[in-house]
C-alpha atoms as a PDB file:
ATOM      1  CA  UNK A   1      -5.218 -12.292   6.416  1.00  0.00           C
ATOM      2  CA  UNK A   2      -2.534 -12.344   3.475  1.00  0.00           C
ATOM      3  CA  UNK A   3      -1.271  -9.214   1.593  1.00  0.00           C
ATOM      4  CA  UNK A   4      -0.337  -9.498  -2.190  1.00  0.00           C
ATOM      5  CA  UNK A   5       0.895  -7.138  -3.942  1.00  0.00           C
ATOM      6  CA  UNK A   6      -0.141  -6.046  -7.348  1.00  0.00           C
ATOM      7  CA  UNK A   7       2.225  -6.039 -10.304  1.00  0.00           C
ATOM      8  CA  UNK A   8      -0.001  -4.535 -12.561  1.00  0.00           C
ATOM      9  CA  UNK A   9       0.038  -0.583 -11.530  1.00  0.00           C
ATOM     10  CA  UNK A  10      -1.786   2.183 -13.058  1.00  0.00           C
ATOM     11  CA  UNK A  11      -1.335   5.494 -14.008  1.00  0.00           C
ATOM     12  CA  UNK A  12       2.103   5.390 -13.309  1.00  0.00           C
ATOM     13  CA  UNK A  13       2.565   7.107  -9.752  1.00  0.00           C
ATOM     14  CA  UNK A  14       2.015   3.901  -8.010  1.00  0.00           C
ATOM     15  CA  UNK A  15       4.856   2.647  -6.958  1.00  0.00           C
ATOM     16  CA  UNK A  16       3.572  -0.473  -4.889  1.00  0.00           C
ATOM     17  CA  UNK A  17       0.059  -1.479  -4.191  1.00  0.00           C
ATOM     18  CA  UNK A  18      -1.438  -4.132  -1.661  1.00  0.00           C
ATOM     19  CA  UNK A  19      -4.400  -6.047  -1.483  1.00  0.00           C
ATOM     20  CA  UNK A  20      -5.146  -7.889   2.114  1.00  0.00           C
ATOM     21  CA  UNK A  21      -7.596 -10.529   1.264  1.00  0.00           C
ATOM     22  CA  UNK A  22      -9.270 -12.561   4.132  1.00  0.00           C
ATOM     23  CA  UNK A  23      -9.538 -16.083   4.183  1.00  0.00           C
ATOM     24  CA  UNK A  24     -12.302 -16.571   1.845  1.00  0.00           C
ATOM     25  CA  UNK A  25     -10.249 -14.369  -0.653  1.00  0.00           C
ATOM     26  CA  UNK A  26     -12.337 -11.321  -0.175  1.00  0.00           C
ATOM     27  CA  UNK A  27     -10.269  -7.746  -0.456  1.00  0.00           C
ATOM     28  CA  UNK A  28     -10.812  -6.123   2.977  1.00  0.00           C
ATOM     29  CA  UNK A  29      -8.112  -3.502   2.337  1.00  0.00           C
ATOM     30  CA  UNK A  30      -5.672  -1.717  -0.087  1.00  0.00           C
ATOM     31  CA  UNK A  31      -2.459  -0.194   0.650  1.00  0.00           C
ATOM     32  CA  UNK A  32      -0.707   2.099  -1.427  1.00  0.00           C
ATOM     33  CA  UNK A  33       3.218   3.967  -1.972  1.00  0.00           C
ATOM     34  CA  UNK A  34       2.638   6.586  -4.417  1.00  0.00           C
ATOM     35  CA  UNK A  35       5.183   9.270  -5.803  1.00  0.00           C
ATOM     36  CA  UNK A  36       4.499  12.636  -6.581  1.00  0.00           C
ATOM     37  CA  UNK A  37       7.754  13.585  -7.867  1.00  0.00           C
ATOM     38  CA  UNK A  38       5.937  14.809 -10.726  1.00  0.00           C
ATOM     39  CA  UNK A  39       4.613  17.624  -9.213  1.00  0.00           C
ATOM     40  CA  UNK A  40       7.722  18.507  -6.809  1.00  0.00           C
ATOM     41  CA  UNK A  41       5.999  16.520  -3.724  1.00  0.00           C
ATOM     42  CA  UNK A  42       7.506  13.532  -1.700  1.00  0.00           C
ATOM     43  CA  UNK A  43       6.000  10.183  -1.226  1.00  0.00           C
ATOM     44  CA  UNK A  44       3.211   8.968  -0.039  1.00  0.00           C
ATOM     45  CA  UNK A  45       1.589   5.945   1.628  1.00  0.00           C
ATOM     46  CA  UNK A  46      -1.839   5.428   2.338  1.00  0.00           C
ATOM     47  CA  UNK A  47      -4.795   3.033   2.575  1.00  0.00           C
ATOM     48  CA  UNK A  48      -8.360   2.412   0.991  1.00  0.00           C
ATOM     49  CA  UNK A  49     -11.365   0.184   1.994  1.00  0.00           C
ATOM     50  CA  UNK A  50     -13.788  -1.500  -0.622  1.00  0.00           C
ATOM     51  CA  UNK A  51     -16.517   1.073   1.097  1.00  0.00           C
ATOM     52  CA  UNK A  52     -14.335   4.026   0.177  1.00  0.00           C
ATOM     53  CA  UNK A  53     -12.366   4.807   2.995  1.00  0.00           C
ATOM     54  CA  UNK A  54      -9.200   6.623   2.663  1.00  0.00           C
ATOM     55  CA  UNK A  55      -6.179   6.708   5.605  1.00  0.00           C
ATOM     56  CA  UNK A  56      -3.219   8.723   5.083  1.00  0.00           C
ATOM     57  CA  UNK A  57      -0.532   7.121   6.611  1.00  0.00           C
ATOM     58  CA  UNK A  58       1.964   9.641   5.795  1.00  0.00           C
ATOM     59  CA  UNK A  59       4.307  11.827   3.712  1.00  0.00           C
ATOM     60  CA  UNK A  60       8.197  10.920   3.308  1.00  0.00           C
ATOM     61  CA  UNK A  61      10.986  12.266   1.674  1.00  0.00           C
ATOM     62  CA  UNK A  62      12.116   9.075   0.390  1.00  0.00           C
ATOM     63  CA  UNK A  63      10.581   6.093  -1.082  1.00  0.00           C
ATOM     64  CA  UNK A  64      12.329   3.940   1.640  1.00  0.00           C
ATOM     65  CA  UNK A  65      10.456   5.982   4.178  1.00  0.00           C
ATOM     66  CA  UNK A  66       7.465   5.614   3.013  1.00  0.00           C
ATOM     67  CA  UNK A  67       7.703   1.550   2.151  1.00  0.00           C
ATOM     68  CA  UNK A  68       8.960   1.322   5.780  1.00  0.00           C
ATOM     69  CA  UNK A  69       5.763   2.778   6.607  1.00  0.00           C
ATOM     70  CA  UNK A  70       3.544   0.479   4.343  1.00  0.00           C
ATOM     71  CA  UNK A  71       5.621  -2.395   5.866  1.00  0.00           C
ATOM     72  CA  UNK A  72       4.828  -1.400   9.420  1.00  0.00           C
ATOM     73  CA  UNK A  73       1.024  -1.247   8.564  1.00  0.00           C
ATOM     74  CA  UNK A  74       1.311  -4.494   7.013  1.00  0.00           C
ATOM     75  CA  UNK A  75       2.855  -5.838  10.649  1.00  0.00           C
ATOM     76  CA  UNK A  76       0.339  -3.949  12.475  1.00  0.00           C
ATOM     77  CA  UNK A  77      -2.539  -5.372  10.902  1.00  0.00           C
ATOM     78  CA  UNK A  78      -1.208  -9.448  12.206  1.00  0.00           C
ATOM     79  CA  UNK A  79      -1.372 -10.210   8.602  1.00  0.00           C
ATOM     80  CA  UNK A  80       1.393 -12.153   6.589  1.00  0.00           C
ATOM     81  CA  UNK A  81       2.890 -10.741   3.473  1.00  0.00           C
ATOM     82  CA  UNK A  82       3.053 -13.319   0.526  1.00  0.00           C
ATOM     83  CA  UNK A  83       6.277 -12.900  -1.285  1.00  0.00           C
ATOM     84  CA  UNK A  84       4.927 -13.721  -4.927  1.00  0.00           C
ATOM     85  CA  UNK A  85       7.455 -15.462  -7.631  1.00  0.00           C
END
């Protein structure tokens, strides 16, 4: 499994977003960093599954926090992370 990330965010809160694709390219899970700054909450990481699926990975005070957290799901799942150009 590979994770890219997307460069093409919506909405704004988003402040990094994963896809894991499988070897046949197929997206077997998202992973997300959001803010909520906007409405005086911290950050938030999280993931999502093509069937609807939703795992909160947890709340941070800092965006650091909360990529460390996306990072270590990232590690956790034995996939690779493609650093993109």
């Amino acid at each position: 499994m590979e994770w890219h990330r997307r460069r093409d965010l919506e909405g704004g809160k988003e402040l990094g977003v994963w896809l894991c694709q499988d070897e046949t390219g197929t997206i077997t899970e998202e992973l997300y960093v959001e803010s909520h700054e906007y409405r005086g909450d911290d950050f938030d990481t999280y993931t999502a599954t093509p069937t609807g699926e939703w795992t909160h990975l947890g709340s941070f005070k800092t965006p650091k926090e909360a990529f460390a957290a996306a990072r270590e799901h990232i590690d956790s799942t034995a996939g690779s992370l493609v650093t993109e150009p």
